[in-house]
Protein backbone atom coordinates (compact mmCIF):
# COMPACT_ATOMS: atom_id res chain seq x y z
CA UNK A 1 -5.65 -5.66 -7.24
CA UNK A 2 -7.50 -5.90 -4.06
CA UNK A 3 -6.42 -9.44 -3.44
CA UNK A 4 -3.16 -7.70 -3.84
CA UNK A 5 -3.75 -5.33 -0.86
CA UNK A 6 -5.13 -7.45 1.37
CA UNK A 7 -1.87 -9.90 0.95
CA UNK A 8 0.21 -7.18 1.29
CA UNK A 9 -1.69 -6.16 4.61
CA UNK A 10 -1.34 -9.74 5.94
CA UNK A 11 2.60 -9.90 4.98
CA UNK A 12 3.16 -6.25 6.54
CA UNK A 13 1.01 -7.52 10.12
CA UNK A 14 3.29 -11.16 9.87
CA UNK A 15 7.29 -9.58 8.96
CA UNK A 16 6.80 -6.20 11.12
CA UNK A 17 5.24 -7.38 13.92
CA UNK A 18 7.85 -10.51 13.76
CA UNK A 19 10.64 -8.35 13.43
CA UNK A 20 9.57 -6.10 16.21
CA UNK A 21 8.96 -8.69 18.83
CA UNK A 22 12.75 -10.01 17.61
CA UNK A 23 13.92 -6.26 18.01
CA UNK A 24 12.02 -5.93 21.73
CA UNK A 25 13.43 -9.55 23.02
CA UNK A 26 16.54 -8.86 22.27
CA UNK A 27 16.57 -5.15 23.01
CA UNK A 28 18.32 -4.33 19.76
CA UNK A 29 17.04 -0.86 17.89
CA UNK A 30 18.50 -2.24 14.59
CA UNK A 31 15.73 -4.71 14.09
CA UNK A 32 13.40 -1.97 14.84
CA UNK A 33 14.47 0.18 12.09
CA UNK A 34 14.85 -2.48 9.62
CA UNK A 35 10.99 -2.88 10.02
CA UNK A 36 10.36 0.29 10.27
CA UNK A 37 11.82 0.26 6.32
CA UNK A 38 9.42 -2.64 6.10
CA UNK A 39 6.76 -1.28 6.92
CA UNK A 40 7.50 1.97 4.44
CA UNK A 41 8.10 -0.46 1.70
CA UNK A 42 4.84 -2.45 2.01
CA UNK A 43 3.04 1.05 2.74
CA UNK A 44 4.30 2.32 -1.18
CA UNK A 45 3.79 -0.48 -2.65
CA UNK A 46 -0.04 -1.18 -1.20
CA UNK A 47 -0.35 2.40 -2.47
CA UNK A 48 0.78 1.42 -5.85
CA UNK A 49 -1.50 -1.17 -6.10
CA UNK A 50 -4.49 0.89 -5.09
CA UNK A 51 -2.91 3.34 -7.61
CA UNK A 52 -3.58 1.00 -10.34
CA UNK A 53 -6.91 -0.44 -9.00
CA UNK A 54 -8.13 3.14 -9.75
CA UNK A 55 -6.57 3.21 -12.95
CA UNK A 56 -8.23 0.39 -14.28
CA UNK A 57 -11.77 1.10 -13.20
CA UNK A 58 -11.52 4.14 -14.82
CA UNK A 59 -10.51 2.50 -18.04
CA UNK A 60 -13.41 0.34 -17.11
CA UNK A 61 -15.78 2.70 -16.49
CA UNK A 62 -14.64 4.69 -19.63
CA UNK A 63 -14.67 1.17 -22.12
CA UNK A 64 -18.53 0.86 -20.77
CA UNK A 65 -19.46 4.07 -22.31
CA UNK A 66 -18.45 3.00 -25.95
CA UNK A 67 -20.04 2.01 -28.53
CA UNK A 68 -19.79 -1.42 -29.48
CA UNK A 69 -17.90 -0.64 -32.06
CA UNK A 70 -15.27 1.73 -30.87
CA UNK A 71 -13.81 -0.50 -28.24
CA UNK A 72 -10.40 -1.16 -29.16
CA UNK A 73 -9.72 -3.50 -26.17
CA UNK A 74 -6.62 -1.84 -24.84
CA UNK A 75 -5.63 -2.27 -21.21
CA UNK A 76 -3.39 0.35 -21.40
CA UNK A 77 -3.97 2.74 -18.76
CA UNK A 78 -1.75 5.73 -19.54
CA UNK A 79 -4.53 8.24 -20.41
CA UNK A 80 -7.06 7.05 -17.70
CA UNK A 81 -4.54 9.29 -15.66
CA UNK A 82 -7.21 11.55 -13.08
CA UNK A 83 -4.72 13.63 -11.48
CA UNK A 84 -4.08 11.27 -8.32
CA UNK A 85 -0.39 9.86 -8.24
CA UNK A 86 0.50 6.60 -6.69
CA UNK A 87 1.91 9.22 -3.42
CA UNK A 88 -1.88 10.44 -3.15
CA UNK A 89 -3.46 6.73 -2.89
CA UNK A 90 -0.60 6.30 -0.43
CA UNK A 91 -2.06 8.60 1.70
CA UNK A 92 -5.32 7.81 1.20
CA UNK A 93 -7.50 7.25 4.26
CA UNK A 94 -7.63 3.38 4.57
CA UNK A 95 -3.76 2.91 4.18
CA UNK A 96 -3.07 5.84 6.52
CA UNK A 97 -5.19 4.22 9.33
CA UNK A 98 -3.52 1.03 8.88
CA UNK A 99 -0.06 1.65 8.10
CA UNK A 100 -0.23 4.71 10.20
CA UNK A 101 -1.08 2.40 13.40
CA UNK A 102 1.96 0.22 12.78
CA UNK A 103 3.92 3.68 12.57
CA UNK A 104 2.43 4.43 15.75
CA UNK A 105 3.29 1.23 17.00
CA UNK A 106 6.67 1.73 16.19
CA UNK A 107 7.18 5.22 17.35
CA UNK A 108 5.91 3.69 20.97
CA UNK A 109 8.60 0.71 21.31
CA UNK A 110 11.45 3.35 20.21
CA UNK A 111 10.53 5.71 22.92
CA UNK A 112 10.48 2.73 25.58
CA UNK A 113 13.44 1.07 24.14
């Protein structure tokens, strides 16, 4: 899941920062707000995957507590739920900083554009 992240991080720097140097040559707003939708997209979904990174090291955590033999070997995560939806790891500190300085980013170029 981490791998996951960090991909996802590398993709989001590579297509928004390509589609805003497009969007500033050419002086066009609509290539702006196509990755600003970008960059929302890639922010949810690096949230989901931190989402489930937490899911399954609580399921982890909770299998290493067992017996030997009461582990059933499910992967299922449904009851590891601990209150914190995929929204809440989407605002979680380290995604905020990052994906809140490409925000930032983009908030600047509209306001000179």
């Amino acid at each position: 899941m981490a791998n996951n992240s960090f991909l996802l991080k590398g993709w989001a720097i590579t297509v928004v920062g390509g589609l805003l140097a497009f969007g500033f040559k050419e002086l066009d707003c609509r290539y702006i707000f196509i990755s600003l939708s970008v960059l929302f997209f890639f922010w949810i979904l690096d949230g989901y995957y931190l989402h489930q990174e937490k899911l399954f090291r609580e399921l982890y955590e909770r299998t290493a507590k067992k017996k030997e033999d009461e582990i059933d070997f499910s992967m299922k995560t449904a009851k590891c739920e601990n209150g914190e939806s995929w929204f809440d790891c989407s605002c979680s500190k380290t995604l905020l900083v990052f994906y809140g300085g490409l925000l930032a980013v983009h908030i600047i170029i509209i306001l000179i554009l």
